[in-house]
Protein backbone atom coordinates (compact mmCIF):
# COMPACT_ATOMS: atom_id res chain seq x y z
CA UNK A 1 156.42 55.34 174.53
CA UNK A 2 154.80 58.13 172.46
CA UNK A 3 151.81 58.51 171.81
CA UNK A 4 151.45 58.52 167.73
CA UNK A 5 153.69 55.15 168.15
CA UNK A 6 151.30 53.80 171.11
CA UNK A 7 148.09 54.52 168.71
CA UNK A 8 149.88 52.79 165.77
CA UNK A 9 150.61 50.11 167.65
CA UNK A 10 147.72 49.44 169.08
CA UNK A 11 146.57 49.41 165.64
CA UNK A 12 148.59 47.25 164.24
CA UNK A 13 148.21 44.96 167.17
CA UNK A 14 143.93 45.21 166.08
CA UNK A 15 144.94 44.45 162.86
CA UNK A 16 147.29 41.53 163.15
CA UNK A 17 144.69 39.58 165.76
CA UNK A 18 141.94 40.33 163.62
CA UNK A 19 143.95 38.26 160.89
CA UNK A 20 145.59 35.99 162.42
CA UNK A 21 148.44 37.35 160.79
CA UNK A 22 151.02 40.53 160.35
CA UNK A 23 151.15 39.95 156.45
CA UNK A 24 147.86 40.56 156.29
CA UNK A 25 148.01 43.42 159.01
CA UNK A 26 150.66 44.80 157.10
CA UNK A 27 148.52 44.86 153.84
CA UNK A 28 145.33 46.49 155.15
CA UNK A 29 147.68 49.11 157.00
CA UNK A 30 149.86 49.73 153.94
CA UNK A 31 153.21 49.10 155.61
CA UNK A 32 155.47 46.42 155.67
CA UNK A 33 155.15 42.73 158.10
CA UNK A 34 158.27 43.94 159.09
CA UNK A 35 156.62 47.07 160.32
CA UNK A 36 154.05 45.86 162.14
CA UNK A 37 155.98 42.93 164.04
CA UNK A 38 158.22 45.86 165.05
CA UNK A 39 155.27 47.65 166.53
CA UNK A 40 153.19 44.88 168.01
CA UNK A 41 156.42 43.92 169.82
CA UNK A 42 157.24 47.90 170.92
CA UNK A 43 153.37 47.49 172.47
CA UNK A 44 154.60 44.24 173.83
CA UNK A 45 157.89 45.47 175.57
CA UNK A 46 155.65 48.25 177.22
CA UNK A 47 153.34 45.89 178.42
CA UNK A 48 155.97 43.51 179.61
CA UNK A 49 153.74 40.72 178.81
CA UNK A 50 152.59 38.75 174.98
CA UNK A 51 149.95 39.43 172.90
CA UNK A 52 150.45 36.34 170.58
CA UNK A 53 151.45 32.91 171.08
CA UNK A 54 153.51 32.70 167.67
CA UNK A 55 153.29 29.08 165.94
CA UNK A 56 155.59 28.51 162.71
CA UNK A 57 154.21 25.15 161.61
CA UNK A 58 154.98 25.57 157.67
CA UNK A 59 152.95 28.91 158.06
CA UNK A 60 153.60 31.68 160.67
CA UNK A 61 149.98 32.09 162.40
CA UNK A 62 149.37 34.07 165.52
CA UNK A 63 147.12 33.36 168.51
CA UNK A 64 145.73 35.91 170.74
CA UNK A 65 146.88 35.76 174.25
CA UNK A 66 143.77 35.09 176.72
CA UNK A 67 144.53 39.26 178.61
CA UNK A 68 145.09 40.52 174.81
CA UNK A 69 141.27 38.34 173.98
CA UNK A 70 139.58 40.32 177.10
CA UNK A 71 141.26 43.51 175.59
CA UNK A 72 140.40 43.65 172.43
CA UNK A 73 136.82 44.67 172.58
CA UNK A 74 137.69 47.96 174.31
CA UNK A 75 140.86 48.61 172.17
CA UNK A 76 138.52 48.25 169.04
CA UNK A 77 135.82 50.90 170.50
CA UNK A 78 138.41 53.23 171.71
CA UNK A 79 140.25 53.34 167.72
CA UNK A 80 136.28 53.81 166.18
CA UNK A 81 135.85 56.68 168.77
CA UNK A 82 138.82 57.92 167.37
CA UNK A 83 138.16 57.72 163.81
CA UNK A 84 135.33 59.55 164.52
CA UNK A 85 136.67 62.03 166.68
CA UNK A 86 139.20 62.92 163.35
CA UNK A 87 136.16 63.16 160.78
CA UNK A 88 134.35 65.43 163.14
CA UNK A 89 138.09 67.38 163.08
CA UNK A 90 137.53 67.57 159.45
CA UNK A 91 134.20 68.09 158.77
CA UNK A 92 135.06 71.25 160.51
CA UNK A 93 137.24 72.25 157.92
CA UNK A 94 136.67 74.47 155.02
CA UNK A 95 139.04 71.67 153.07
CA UNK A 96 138.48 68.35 152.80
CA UNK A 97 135.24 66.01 150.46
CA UNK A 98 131.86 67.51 150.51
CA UNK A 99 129.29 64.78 149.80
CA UNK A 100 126.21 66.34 147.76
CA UNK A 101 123.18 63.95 146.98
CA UNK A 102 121.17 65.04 144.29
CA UNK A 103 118.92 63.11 141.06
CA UNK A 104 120.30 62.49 137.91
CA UNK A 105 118.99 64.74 135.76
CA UNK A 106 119.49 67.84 138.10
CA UNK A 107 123.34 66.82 138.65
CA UNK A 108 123.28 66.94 134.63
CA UNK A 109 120.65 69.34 133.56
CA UNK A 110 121.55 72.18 136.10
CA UNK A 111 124.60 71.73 138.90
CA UNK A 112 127.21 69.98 136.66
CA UNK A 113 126.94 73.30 133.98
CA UNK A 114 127.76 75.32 136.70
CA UNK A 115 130.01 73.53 139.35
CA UNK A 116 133.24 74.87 138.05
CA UNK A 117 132.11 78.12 139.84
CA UNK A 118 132.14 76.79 142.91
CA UNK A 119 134.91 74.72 143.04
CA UNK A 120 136.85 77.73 141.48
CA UNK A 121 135.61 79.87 144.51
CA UNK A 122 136.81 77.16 146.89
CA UNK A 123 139.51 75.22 145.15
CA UNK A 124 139.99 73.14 148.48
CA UNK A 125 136.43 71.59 149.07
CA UNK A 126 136.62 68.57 147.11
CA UNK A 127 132.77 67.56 145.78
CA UNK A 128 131.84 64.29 145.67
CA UNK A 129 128.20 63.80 143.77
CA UNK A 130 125.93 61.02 144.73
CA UNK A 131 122.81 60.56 142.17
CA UNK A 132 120.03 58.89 143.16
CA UNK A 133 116.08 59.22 143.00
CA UNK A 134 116.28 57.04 146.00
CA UNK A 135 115.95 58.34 149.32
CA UNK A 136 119.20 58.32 151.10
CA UNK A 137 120.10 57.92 154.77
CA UNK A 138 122.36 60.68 155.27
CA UNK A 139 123.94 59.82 158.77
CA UNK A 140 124.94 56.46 157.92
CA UNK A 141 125.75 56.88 154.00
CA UNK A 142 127.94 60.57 155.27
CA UNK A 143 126.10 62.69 152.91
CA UNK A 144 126.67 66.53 153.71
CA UNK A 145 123.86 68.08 151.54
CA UNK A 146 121.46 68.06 149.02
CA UNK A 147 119.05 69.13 146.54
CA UNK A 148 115.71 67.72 146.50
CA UNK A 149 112.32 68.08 144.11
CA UNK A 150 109.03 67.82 146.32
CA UNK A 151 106.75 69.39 148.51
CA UNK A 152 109.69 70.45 151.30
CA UNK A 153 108.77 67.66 153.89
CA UNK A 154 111.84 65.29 154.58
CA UNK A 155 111.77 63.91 157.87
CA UNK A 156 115.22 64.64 160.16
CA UNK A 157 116.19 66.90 157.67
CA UNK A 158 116.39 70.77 157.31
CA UNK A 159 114.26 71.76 154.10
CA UNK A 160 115.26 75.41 152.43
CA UNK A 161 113.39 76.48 149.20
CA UNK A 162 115.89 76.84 146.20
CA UNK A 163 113.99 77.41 143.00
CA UNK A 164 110.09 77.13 141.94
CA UNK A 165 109.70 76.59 138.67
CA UNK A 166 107.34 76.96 135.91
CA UNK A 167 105.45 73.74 133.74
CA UNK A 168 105.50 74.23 129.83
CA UNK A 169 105.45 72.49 126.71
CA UNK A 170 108.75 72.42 124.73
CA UNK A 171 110.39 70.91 121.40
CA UNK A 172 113.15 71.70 118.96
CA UNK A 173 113.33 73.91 116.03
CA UNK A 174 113.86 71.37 114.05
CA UNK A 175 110.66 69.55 114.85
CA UNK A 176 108.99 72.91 114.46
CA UNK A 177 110.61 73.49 111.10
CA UNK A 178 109.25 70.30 109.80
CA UNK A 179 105.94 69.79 111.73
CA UNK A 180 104.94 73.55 111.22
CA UNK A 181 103.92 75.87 113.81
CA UNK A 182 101.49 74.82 116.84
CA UNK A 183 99.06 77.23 116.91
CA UNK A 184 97.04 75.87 119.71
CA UNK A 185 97.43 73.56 122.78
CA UNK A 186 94.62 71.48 120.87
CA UNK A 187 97.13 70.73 117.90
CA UNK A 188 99.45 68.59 120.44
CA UNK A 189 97.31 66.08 118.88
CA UNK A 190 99.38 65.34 115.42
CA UNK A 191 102.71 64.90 117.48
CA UNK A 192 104.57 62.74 119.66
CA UNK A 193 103.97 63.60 123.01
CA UNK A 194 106.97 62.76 125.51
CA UNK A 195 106.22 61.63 129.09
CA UNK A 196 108.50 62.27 132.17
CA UNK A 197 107.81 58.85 134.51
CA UNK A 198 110.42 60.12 137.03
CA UNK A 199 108.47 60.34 139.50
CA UNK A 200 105.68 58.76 138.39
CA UNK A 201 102.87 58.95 140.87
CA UNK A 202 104.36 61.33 143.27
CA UNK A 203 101.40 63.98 144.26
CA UNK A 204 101.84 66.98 142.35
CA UNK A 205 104.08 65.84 139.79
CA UNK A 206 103.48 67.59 136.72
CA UNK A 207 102.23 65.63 134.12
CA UNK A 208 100.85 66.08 130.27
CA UNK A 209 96.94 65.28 131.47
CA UNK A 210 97.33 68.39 134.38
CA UNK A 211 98.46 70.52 131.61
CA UNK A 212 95.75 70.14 129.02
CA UNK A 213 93.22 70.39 131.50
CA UNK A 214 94.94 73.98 132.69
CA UNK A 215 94.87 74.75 128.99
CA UNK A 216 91.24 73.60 128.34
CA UNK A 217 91.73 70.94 125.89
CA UNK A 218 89.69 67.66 125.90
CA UNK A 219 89.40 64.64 124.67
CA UNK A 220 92.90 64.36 123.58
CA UNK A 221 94.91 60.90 123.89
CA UNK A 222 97.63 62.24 126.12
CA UNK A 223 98.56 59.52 127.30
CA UNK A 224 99.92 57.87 124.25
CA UNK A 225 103.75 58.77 123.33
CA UNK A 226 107.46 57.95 124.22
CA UNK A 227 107.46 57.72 128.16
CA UNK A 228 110.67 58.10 130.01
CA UNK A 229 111.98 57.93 133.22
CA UNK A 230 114.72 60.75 133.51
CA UNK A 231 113.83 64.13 133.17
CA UNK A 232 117.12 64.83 131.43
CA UNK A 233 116.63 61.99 128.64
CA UNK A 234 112.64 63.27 128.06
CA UNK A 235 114.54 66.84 127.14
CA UNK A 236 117.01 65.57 125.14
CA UNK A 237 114.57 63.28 123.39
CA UNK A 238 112.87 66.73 122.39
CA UNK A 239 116.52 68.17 121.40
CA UNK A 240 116.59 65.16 118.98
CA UNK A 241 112.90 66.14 117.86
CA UNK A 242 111.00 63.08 119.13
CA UNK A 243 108.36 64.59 119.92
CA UNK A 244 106.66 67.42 122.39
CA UNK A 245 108.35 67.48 125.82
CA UNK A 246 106.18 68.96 128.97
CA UNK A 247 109.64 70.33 130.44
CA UNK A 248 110.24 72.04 134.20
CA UNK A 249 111.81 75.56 133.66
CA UNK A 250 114.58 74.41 136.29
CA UNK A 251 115.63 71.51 134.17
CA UNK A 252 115.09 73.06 130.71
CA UNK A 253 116.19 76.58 131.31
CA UNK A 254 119.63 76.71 129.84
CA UNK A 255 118.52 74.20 126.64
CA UNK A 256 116.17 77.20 125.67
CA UNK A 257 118.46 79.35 126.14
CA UNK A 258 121.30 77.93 124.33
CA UNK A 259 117.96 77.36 121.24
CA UNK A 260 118.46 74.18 121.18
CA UNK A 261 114.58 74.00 122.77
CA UNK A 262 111.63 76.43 122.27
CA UNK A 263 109.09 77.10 124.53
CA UNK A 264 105.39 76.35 123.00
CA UNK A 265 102.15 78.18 124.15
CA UNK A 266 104.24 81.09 126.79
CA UNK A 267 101.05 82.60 127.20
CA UNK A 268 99.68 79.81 128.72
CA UNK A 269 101.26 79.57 132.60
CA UNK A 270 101.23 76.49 134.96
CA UNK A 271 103.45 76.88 137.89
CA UNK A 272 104.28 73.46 139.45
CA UNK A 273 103.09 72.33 143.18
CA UNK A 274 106.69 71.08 144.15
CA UNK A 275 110.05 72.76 143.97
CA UNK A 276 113.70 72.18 144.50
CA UNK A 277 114.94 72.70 148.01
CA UNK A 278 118.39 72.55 149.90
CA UNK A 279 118.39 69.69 152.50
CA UNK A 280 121.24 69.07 155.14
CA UNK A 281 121.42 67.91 158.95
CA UNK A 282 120.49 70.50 160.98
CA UNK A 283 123.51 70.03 163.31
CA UNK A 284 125.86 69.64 160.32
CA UNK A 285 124.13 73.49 159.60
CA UNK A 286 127.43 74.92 160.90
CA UNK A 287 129.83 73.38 158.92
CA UNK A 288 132.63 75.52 156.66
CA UNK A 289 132.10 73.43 153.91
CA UNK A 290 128.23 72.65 153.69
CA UNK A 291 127.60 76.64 154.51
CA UNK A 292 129.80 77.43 151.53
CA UNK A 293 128.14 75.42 149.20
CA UNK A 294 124.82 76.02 150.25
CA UNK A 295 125.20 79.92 149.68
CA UNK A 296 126.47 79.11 146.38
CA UNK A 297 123.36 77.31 145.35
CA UNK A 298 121.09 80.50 146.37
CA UNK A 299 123.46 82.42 144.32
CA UNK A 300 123.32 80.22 141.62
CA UNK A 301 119.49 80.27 141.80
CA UNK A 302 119.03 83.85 142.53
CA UNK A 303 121.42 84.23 139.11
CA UNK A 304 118.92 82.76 137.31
């Protein structure tokens, strides 16, 4: 027998005793029950022995053999060492899905504006984005690489500054046009202020009270406003002139320079304690695809 037909039989064969059945075999396999009866049987004319006892009592059901039982445990970790030998295969390929992890409002604010470059540089890397603020197990949920806000400590993972950025008060013209011009930090008083609760308690998280103090204003009520937890929605809350956004240049770069934000006080300069950074496996470092993309992303940032 050859050996593509002995691996899809023994296949088939995992499949049909795991269901008691070859229609069902043949449905998880996408093939016919004709199909795999044909192949289970090919395995079982090599073997010269069953692997089912076949019953037909108003519905065909199969029953392991007692040598096919004892088998099956090895058969089953040989086809997952397989399946993972093949991904390995792939993942070193310049082709193929490259799974990126990164939040929300970066995916919308910052990569998604600019992804088209990449994927017109290499049309056949598939991306495949997963947003979260959670943490993410990147072994077990196959995640190739990411981009991360925080101090640069992830555990298991290789950390590679991307982009600092810079903390300032923003709004929209229209706000401006009917409010009047802000004159002074201390006149943040008559507005709305808009809060970013994304990561709400995180150390060094910029937030409205850090800012004030850096620009020497006291005794304000910062605390009162519209509070939010997605740094995208706080900035487009400010495009819609609800208020006074305390933006990060990263995430509020190309709104100001599209106009559709302006940038209050410039003279006044807070940089922020955390920054975005490039994480990945260090033994995935290697790899066609996640080498690609991560030189993109300095590019991208160094573009800036």
């Amino acid at each position: 027998m050859k050996t593509p037909v002995y691996l899809n039989a023994l296949r088939a064969f995992e499949a049909s005793a795991r269901h008691q059945s070859f229609s069902a075999a043949a449905q998880e396999l996408n093939v016919t029950p004709a199909a795999v009866g044909q192949l289970v049987r090919s395995l079982e004319d090599w073997l010269g022995s069953p692997l089912f006892h076949r019953f037909n009592t108003g519905r065909a059901r199969l029953v392991v053999t007692d040598a096919a039982l004892r088998a099956l445990p090895d058969i089953r970790a040989g086809l997952d060492k397989l399946s993972l030998g093949l991904d390995i295969l792939r993942e070193g390929s310049s082709s193929g899905l490259l799974t990126v992890t990164v939040s929300p409002a970066f995916a919308a604010k910052w990569l998604l504006p600019r992804i088209e470059r990449f994927q017109a540089s290499w049309p056949e890397t598939d991306v495949r984005l997963d947003t979260s603020l959670k943490p993410v197990d990147f072994a077990a949920q196959r995640i190739d690489i990411g981009v991360r806000y925080g101090a640069g400590i992830w555990p298991g993972l290789v950390a590679e500054k991307l982009m600092e950025e810079e903390i300032y008060p923003v709004c929209s013209p229209a706000l401006l046009h009917k409010q009047g011009v802000l004159h002074s930090p201390a006149e943040l008083a008559n507005v709305t202020l808009l809060h970013d609760l994304s990561m709400d308690g995180h150390a060094g998280f910029p937030t409205w009270e850090a800012w004030l103090d850096k620009a020497g204003v006291e005794h304000m009520m910062e605390k009162r406003g519209l509070r939010i937890n997605n740094s995208a929605a706080v900035l487009q809350a400010a495009i819609d002139g609800s208020g006074v956004a305390l933006a990060r240049s990263v995430m509020a770069g190309d709104d100001l320079a599209a106009g559709r934000l302006v940038r209050l006080f410039p003279e006044l300069r807070l940089h922020s304690p955390l920054a975005y950074y490039i994480v990945y496996r260090a033994e995935c470092a290697s790899l066609p695809r996640l080498a690609a993309f991560r030189a993109w992303l300095q590019a991208e940032a160094g573009a800036r």
